[in-house]
Protein backbone atom coordinates (compact mmCIF):
# COMPACT_ATOMS: atom_id res chain seq x y z
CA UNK A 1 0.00 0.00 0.00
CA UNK A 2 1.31 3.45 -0.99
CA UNK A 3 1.32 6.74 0.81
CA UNK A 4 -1.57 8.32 -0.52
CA UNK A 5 -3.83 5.14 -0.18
CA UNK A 6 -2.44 5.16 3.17
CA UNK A 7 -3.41 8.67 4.40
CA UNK A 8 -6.72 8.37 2.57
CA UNK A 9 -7.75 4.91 4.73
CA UNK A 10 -6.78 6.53 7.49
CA UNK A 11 -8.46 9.81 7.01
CA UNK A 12 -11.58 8.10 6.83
CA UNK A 13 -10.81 6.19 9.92
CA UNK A 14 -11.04 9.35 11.78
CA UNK A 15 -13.84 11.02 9.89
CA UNK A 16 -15.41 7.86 11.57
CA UNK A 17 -14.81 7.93 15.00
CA UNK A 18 -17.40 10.64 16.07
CA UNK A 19 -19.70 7.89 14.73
CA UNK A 20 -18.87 5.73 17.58
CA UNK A 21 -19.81 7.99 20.21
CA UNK A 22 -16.06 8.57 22.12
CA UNK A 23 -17.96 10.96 24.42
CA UNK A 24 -17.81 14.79 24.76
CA UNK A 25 -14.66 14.92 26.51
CA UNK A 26 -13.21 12.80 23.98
CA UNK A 27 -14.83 14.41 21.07
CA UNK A 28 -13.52 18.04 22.42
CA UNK A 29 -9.91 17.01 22.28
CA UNK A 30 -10.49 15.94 18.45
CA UNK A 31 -11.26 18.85 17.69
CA UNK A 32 -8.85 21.27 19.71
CA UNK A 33 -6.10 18.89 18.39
CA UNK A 34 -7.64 19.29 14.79
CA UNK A 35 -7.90 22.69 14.94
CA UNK A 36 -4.15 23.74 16.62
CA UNK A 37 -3.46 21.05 13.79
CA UNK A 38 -4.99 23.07 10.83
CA UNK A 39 -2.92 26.51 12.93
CA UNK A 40 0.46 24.88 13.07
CA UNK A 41 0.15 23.71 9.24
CA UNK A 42 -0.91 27.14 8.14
CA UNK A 43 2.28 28.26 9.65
CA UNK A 44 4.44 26.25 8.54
CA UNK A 45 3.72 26.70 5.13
CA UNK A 46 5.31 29.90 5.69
CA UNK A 47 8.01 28.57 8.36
CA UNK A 48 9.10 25.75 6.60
CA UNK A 49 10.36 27.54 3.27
CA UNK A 50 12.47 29.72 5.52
CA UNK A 51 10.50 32.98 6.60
CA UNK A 52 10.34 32.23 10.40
CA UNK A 53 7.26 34.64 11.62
CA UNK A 54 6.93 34.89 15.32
CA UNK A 55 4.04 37.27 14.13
CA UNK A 56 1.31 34.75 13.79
CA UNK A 57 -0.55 35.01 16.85
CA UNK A 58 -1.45 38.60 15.60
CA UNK A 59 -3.30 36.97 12.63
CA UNK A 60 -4.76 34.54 14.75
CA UNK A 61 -5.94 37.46 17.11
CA UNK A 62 -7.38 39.18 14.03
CA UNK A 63 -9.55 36.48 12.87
CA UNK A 64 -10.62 35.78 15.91
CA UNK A 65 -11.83 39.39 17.88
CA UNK A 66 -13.05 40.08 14.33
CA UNK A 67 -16.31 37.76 14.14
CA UNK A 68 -16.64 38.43 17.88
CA UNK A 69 -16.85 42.00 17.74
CA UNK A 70 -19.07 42.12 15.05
CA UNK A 71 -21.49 39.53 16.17
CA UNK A 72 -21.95 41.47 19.04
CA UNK A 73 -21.98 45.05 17.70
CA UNK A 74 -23.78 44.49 14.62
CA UNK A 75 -25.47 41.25 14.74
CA UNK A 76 -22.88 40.59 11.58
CA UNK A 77 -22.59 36.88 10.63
CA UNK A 78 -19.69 35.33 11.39
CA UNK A 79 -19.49 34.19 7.86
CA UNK A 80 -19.33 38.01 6.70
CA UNK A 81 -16.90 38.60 9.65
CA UNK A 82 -14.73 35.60 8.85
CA UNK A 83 -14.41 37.75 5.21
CA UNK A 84 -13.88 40.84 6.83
CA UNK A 85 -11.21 39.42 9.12
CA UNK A 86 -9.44 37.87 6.15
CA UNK A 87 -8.94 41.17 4.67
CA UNK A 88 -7.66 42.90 7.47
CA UNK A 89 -5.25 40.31 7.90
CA UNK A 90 -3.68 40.39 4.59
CA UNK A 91 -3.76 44.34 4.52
CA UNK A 92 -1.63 43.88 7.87
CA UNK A 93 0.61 41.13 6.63
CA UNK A 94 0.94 43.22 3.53
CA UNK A 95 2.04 46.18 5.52
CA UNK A 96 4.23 44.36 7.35
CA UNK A 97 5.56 41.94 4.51
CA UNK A 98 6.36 44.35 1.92
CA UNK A 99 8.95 47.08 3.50
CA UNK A 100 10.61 43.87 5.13
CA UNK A 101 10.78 42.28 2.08
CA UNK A 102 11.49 45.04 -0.34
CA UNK A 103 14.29 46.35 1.86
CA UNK A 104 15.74 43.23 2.97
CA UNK A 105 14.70 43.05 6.37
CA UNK A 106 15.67 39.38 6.96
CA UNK A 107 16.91 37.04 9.30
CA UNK A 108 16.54 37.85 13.06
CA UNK A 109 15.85 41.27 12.27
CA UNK A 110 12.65 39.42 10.27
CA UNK A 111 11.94 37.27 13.37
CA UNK A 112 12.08 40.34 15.66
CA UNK A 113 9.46 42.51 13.42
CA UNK A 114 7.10 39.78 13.39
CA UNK A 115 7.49 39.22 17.36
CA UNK A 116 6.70 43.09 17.53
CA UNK A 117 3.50 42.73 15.42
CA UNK A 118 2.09 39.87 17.73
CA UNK A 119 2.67 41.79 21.04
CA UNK A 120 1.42 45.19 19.52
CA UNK A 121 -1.76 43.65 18.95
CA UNK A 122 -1.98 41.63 21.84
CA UNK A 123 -1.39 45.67 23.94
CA UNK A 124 -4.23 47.36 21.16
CA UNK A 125 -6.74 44.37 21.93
CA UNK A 126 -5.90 44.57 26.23
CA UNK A 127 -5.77 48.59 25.20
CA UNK A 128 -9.49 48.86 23.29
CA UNK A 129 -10.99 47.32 26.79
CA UNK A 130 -14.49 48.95 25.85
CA UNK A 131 -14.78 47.34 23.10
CA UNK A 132 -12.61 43.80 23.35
CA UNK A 133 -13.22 43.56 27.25
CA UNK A 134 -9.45 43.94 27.90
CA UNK A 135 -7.79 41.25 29.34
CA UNK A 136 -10.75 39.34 30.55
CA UNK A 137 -12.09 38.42 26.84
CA UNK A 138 -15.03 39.21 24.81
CA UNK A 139 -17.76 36.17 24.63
CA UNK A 140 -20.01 36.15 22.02
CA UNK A 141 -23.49 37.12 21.70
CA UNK A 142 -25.64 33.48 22.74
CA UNK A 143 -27.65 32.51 19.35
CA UNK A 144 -28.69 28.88 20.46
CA UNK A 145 -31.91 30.19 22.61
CA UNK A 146 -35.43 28.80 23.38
CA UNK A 147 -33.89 25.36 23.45
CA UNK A 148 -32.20 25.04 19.57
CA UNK A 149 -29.16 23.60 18.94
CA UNK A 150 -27.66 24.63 15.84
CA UNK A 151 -27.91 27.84 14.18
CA UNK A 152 -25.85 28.28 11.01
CA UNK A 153 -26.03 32.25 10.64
CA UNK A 154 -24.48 32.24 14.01
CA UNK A 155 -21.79 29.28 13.43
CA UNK A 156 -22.96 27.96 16.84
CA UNK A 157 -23.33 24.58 17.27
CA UNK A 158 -23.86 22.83 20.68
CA UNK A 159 -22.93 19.20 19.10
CA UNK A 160 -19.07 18.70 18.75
CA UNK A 161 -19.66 16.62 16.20
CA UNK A 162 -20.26 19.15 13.77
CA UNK A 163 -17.48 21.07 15.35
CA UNK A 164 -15.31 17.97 14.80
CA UNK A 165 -16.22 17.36 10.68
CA UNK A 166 -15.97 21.32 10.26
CA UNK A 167 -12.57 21.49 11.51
CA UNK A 168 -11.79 18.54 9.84
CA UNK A 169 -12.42 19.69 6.48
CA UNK A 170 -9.90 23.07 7.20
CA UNK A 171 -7.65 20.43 8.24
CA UNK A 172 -7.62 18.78 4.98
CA UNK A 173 -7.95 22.05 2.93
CA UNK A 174 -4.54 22.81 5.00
CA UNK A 175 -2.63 19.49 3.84
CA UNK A 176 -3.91 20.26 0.73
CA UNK A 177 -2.55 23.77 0.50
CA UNK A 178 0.78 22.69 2.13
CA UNK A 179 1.24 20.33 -0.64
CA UNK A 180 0.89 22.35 -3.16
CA UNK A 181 3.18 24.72 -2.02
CA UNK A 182 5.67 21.79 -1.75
CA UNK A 183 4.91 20.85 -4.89
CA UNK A 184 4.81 24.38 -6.50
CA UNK A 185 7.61 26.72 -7.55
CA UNK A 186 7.31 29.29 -5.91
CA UNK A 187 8.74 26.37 -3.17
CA UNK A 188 11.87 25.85 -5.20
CA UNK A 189 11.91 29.72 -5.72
CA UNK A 190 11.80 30.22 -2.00
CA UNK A 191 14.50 27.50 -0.82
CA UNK A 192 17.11 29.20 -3.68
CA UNK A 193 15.74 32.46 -2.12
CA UNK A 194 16.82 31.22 1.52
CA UNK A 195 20.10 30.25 -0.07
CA UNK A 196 21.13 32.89 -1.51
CA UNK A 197 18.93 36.04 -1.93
CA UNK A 198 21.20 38.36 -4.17
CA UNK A 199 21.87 35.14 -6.65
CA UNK A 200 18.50 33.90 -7.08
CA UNK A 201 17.34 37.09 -7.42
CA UNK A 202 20.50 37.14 -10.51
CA UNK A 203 18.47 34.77 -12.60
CA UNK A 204 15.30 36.24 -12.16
CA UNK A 205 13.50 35.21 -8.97
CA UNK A 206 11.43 37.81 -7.64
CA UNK A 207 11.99 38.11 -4.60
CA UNK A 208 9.21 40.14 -3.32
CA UNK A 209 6.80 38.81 -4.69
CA UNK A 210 7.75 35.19 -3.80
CA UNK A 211 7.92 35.86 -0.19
CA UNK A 212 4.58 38.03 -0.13
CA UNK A 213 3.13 35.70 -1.89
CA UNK A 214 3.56 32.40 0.53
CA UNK A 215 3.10 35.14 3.32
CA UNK A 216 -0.04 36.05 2.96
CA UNK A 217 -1.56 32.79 2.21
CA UNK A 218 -0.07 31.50 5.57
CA UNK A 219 -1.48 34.62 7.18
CA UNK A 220 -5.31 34.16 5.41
CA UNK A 221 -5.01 30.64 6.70
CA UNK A 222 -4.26 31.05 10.49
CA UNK A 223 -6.81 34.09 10.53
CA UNK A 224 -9.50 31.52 9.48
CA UNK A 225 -8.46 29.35 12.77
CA UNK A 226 -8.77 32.20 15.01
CA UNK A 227 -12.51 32.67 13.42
CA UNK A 228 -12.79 28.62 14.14
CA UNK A 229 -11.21 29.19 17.55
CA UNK A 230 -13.78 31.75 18.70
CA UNK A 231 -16.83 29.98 17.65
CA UNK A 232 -16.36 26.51 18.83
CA UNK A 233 -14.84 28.06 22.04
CA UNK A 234 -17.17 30.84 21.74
CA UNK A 235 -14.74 33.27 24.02
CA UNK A 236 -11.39 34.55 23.18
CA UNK A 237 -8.90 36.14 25.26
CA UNK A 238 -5.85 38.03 24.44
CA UNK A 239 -3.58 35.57 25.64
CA UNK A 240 -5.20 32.44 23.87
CA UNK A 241 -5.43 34.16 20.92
CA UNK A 242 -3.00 36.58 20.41
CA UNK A 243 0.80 37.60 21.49
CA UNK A 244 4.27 36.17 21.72
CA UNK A 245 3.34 33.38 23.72
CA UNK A 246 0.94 31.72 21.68
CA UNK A 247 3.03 32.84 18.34
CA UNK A 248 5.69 30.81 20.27
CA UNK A 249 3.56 28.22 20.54
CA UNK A 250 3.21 27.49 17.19
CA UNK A 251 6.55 27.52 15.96
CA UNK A 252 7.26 24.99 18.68
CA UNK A 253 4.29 22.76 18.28
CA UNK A 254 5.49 22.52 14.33
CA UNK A 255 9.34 22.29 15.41
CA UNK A 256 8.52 19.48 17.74
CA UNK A 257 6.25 17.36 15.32
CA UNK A 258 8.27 18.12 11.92
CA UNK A 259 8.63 21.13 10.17
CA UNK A 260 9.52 19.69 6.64
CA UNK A 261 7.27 16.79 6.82
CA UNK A 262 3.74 17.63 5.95
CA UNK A 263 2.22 15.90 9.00
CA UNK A 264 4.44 17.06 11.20
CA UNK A 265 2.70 19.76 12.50
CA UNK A 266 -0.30 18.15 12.98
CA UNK A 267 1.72 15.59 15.02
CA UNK A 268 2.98 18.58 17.18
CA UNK A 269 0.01 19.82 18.56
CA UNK A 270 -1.09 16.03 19.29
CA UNK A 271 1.77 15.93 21.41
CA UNK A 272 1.11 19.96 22.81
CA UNK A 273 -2.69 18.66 23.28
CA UNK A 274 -1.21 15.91 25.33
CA UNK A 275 1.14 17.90 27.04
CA UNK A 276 -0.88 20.70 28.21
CA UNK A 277 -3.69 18.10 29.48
CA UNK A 278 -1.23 16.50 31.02
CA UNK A 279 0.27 19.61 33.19
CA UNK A 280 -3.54 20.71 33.95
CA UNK A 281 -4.28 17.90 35.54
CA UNK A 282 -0.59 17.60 37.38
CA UNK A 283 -0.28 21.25 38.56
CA UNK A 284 -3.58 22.82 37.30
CA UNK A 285 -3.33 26.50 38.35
CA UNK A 286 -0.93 26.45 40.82
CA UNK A 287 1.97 27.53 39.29
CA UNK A 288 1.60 30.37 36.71
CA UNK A 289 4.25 30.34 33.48
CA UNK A 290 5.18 26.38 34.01
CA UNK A 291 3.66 25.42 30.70
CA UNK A 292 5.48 27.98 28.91
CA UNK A 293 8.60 27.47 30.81
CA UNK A 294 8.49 23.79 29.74
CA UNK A 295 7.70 24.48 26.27
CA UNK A 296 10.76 26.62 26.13
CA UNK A 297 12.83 23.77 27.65
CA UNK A 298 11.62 21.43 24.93
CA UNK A 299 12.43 24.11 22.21
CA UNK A 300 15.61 24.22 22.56
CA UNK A 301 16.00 20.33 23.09
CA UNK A 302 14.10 19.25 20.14
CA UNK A 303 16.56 22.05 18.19
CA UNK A 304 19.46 20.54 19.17
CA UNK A 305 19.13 16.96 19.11
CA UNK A 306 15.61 16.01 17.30
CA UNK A 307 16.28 19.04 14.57
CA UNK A 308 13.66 17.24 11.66
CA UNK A 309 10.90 16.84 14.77
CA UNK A 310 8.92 13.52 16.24
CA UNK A 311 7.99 12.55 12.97
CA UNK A 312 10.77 13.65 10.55
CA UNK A 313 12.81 11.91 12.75
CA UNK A 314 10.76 8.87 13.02
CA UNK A 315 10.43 8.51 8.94
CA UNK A 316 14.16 8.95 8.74
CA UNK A 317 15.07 5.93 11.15
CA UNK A 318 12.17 3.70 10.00
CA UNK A 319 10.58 4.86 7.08
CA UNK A 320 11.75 3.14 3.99
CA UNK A 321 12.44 6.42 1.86
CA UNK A 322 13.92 9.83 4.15
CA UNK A 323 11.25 11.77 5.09
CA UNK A 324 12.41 15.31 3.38
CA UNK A 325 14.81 16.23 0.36
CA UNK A 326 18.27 16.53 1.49
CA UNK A 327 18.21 20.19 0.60
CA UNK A 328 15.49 20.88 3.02
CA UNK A 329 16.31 18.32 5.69
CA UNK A 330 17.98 21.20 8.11
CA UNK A 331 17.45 22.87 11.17
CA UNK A 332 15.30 25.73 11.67
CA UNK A 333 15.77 28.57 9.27
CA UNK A 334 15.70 32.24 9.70
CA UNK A 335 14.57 34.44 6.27
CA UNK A 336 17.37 35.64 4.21
């Protein structure tokens, strides 16, 4: 059996399970591991081909205080708000893309703008209190009343099950969109870019427009799983959704699972999922900053000694073919 007939029986192994009734519980962490799944890949379609963004959690913020806001201001669906959040997202990534970009901003100095973005909207969401509710969150406006259960102006749905296939699809749509970026050549374009700017840009790369171009789609992406975040959670905070800690989060989840493999971010935020349950129910509340602490820890381990991830790694020792091209199989890159 090949790959693809591989992933595709196994796909609809787990488009199954909600079928057998795992429980709510159960059915929750599906879907919160689905859906940091579908986040992590839409970064790393960005990370992966060497423009390391610590700025993401500002896109995820975005998407997500967008819908929120106007549900509750104007009664605006979130299906209209997930559009209006889109745009808003690329005009930002575009404003912060193209000076980078154009004037070579690259490397740490890249990494460092990006950081920037995520906190400064993290402060302007904490700042616009009235509005956002500050650091306590916004929750949005109840639509499932007088005893219904679904209501698809509102994207509320009280059955996870829904939740679960709806995520699922993005999920897909991501893997999708990852591979054909992998496959595209504006991938190739991008690795000779990460090279060597100045030479590829000799034979007639453009450079700009490459790296915009892969930007912003990674950008769109993760702004559609804050909008996915808010309604199935239906409340978002600052800190869940927005600044450098949960930007770090993603570059560690995808670090840890395999950032050149194409299920290796969706392997990372299994093991985050895991992890995170797992210090809830050991320490719970009692010790503020541990989980970050130990994710920071882990960082720097899985850099040093597991550089290709869980599964990269895994595929290399077992697999019968290595899991990346040679001239991607390195450590974490910084844009160039």
């Amino acid at each position: 059996m090949n790959r693809r007939n591989l992933g595709v029986l196994l796909a609809l192994a787990l488009a199954a399970v909600p079928l057998f009734g795992p429980g709510k519980y159960a059915l929750h962490l599906m879907v919160m591991g689905l859906l940091w799944s579908y986040i992590y890949t839409s970064w790393s379609i960005m990370g992966r081909l060497g423009l390391v963004s610590f700025g993401h959690g500002a896109f995820l913020g975005i998407g997500a205080y967008t819908v929120v806001m106007l549900w509750n201001a104007a009664g605006v669906s979130p299906w209209l708000g997930a559009v209006v959040a889109v745009v808003l997202t690329l005009a930002v990534a575009l404003l912060i893309g193209l000076p980078c970009f154009r004037f070579k901003i690259v490397g740490h100095y890249f990494a460092l703008v990006t950081l920037a973005l995520s906190e400064v909207t993290r402060l302007i969401i904490v700042g616009l209190r009235d509005h956002t509710g500050g650091s306590l969150g916004l929750t949005p406006k109840p639509a499932l009343t007088d005893g219904a259960t679904a209501s698809l102006w509102a994207l509320q749905f009280s059955d996870k099950a829904v939740w679960f296939y709806i995520v699922f699809i993005f999920w897909l749509g991501a893997l999708f969109v990852w591979h054909r970026v992998d496959r595209g050549m504006n991938r190739l374009a991008l690795q000779a870019i990460s090279e060597e700017e100045d030479a590829a840009a000799s034979i007639g790369i453009d450079v700009t427009r490459a790296k915009l171009t892969v930007t912003l789609i990674s950008a769109a992406m993760t702004c559609l799983g804050g909008v996915l975040y808010a309604q199935y959670q239906l409340y978002v905070n600052p800190e869940t959704v927005s600044g450098i800690g949960i930007s770090l989060q993603m570059v560690f989840g995808v670090i840890a699972g395999g950032l050149f493999v194409m299920l290796g971010p969706t392997v990372g935020a299994v093991f985050l999922l895991v992890l995170s349950e797992s210090l809830r129910v050991l320490i719970g509340n009692q010790v503020l900053g541990v989980d970050i602490t130990i994710y920071g820890l882990l960082l720097v381990i899985f850099i040093i000694y597991m550089p290709k991830g869980i599964l990269g790694t895994a595929l290399q020792r077992f697999g019968p073919a290595r899991a990346t091209p040679p001239a991607t199989a390195r450590p974490l890159p910084l844009a160039k």
